[in-house]
Protein backbone atom coordinates (compact mmCIF):
# COMPACT_ATOMS: atom_id res chain seq x y z
CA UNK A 1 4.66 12.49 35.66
CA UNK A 2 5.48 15.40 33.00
CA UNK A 3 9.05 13.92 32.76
CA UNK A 4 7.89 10.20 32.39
CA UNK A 5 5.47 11.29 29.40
CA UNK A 6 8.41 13.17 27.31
CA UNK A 7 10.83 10.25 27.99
CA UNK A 8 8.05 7.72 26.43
CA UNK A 9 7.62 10.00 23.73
CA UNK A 10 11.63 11.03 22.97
CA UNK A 11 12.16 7.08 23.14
CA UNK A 12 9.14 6.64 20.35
CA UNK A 13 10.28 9.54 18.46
CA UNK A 14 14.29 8.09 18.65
CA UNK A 15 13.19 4.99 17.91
CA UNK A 16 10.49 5.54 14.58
CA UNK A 17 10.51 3.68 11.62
CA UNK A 18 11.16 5.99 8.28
CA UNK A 19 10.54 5.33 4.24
CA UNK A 20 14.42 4.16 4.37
CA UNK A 21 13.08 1.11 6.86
CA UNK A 22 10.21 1.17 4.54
CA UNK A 23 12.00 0.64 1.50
CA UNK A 24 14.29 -1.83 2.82
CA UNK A 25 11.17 -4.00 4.38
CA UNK A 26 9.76 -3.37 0.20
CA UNK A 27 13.16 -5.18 -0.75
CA UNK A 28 13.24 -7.75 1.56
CA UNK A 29 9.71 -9.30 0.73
CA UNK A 30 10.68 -8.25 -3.37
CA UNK A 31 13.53 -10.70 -2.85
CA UNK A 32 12.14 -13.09 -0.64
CA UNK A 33 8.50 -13.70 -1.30
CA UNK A 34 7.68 -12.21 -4.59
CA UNK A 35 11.08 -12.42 -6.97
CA UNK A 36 8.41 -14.24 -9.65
CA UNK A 37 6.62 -11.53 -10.11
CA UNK A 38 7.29 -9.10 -13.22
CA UNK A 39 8.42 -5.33 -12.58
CA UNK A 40 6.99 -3.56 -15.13
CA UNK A 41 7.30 -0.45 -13.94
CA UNK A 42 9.37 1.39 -10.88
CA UNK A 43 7.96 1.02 -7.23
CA UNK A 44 8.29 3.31 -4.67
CA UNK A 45 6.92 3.49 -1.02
CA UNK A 46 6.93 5.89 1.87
CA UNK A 47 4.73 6.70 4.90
CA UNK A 48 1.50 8.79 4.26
CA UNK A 49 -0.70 10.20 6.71
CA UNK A 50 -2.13 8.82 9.41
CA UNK A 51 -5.13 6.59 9.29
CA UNK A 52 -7.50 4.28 11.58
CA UNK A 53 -9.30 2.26 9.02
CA UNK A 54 -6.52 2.31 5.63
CA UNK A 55 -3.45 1.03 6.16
CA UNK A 56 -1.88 0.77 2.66
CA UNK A 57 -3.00 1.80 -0.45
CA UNK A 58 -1.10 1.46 -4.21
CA UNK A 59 -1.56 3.99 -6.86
CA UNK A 60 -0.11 4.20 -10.22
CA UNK A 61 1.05 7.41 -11.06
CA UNK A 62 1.30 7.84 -14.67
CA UNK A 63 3.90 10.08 -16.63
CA UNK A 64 3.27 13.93 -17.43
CA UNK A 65 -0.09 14.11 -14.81
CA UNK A 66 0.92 15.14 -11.90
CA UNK A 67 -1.55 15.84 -8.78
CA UNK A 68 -0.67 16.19 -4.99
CA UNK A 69 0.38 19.03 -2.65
CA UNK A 70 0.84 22.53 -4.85
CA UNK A 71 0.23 20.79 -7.88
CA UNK A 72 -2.88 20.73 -10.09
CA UNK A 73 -4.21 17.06 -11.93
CA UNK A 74 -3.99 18.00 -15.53
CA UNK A 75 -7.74 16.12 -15.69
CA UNK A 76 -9.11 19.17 -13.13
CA UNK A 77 -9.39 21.00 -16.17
CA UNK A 78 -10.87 18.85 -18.67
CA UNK A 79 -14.56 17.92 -18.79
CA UNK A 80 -16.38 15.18 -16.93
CA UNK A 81 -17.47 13.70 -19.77
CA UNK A 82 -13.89 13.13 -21.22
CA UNK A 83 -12.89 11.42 -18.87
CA UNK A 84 -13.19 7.47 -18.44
CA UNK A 85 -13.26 5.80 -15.59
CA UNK A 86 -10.38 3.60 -14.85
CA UNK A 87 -10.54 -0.02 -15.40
CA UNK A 88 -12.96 0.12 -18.25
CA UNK A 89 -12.40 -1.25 -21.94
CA UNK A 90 -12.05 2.45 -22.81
CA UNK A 91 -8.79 3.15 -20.59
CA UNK A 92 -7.88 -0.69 -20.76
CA UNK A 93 -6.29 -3.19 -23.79
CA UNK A 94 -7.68 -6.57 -24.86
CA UNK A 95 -6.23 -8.47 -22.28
CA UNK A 96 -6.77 -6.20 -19.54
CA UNK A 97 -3.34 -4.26 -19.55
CA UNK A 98 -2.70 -0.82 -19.88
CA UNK A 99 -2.34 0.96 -23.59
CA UNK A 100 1.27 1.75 -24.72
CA UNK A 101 0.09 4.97 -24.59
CA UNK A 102 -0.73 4.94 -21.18
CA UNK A 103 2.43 3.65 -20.15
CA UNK A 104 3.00 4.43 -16.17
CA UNK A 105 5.91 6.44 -14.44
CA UNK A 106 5.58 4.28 -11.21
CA UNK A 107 3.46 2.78 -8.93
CA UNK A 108 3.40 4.50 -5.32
CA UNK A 109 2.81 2.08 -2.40
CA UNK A 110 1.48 4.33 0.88
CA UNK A 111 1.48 2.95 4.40
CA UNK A 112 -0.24 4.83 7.42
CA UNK A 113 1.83 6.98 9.34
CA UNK A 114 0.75 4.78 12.39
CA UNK A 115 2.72 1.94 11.53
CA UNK A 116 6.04 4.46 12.45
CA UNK A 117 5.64 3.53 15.38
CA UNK A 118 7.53 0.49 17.40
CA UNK A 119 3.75 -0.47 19.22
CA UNK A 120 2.88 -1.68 15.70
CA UNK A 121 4.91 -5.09 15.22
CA UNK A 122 6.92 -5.25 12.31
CA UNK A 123 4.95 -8.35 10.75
CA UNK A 124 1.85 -6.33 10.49
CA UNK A 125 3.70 -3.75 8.96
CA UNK A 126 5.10 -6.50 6.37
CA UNK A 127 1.97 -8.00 5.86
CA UNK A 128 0.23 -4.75 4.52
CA UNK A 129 3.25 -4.35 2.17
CA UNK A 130 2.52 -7.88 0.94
CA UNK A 131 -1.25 -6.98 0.44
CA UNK A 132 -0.39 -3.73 -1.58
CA UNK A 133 2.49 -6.81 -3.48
CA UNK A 134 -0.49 -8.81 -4.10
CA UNK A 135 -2.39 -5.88 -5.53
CA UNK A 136 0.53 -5.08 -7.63
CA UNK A 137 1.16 -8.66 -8.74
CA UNK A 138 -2.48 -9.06 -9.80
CA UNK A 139 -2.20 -5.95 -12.36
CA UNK A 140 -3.86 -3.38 -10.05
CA UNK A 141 -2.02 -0.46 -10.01
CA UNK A 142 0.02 -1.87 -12.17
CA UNK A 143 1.17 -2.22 -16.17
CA UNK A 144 0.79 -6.24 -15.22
CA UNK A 145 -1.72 -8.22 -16.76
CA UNK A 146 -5.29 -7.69 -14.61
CA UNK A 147 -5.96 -11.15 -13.19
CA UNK A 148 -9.30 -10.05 -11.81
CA UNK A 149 -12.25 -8.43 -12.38
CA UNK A 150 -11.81 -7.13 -8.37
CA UNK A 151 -9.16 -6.58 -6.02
CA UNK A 152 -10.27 -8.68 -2.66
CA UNK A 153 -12.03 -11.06 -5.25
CA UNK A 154 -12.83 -14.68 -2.75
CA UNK A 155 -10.04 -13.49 -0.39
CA UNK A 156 -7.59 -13.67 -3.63
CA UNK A 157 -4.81 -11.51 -1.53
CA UNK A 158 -4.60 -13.45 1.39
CA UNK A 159 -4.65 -17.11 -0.67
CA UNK A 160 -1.52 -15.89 -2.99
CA UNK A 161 0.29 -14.57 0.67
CA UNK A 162 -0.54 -17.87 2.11
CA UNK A 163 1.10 -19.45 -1.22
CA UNK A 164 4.23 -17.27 -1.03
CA UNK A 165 5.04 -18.45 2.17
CA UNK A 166 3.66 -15.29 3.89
CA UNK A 167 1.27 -17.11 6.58
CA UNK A 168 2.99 -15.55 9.29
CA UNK A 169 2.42 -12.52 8.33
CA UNK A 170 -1.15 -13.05 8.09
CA UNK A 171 -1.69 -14.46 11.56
CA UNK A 172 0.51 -11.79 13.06
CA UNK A 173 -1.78 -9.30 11.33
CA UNK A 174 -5.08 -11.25 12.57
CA UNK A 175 -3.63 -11.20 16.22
CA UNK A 176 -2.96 -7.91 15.81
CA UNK A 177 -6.35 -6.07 14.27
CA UNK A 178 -8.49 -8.29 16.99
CA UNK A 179 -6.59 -6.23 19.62
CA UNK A 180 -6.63 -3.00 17.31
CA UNK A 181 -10.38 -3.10 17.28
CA UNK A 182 -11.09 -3.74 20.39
CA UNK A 183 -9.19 -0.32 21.58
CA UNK A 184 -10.75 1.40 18.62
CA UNK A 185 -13.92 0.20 20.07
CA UNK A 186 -12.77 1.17 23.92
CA UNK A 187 -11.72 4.52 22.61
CA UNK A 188 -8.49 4.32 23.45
CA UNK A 189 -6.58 4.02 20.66
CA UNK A 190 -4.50 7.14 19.58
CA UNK A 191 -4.27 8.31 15.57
């Protein structure tokens, strides 16, 4: 029994998905679904840790702050008060684009560590890199335009998949998040 478990696991390990296979799947859906969309500013994407609940997240990381492991946010030492939120007309231009002066370094796209993994099909894993696209198209995290007030505004993310030509994405994810939840709900399922 102790021999079957470390094959499974050697095989899983052997066979895991890294930011290369990340970046590549980043490319692929660049190229194919979303080559209208403007590039305003470097992306990059790589695994994070592991989540049940978050799969993918986009953050815009802008030049000079840097925060993260061993390093300190410059705003940790500056006053609550002088600090504004993000998103407001303070920290935002006219049209809902970010100052010159504000210009980012890049925009970081993170996907759960659990989606390394070969049990995870490799449509789910493209449709929550389309989601974070979406997010990135609609001038969230982004120096684009803002399109919305909201991010998931009236399903907005899945419509402009669906009009990309994404839709199997979506129904792979759908298939795959009814099963998901009902192990999450069984307790069964491993993070």
């Amino acid at each position: 029994m102790y021999c079957k478990d470390l094959l499974v696991n050697l095989k899983s390990f052997l066979n895991m998905r890294d930011n290369r296979w990340l970046d590549e799947k980043l490319q692929y859906l660049l190229k194919t679904y979303f080559g209208g969309v403007a590039i305003t500013n470097p992306l990059e994407i790589r695994f994070g840790r592991e989540a049940k609940f978050r799969f993918g997240s986009i953050k815009l990381v802008k030049k000079g702050i840097t925060s993260g492991r061993g390093t300190t946010s410059i705003t940790s030492y500056l006053p609550r008060f002088l600090l504004k939120a993000r998103g407001t007309r303070d920290t935002l231009g006219a049209r809902g684009t970010l100052k010159a002066s504000e210009t980012p370094a890049k925009s970081v796209i993170t996907i759960t560590r659990m989606f390394a993994r070969d049990d995870v099909p490799a449509d789910v894993v493209l449709y929550t890199i389309s989601h974070e696209l979406c997010h990135y198209a609609h001038g969230f995290s982004s120096s684009n335009k803002r399109l919305f007030r909201h991010p998931h505004h009236g399903g907005v993310v899945n419509r402009e998949i669906k009009e990309r030509g994404g839709e199997k994405y979506i129904d792979a994810y759908k298939k795959w998040i009814k099963e998901y939840r009902k192990r999450i709900l069984a307790g069964r399922a491993k993070i």
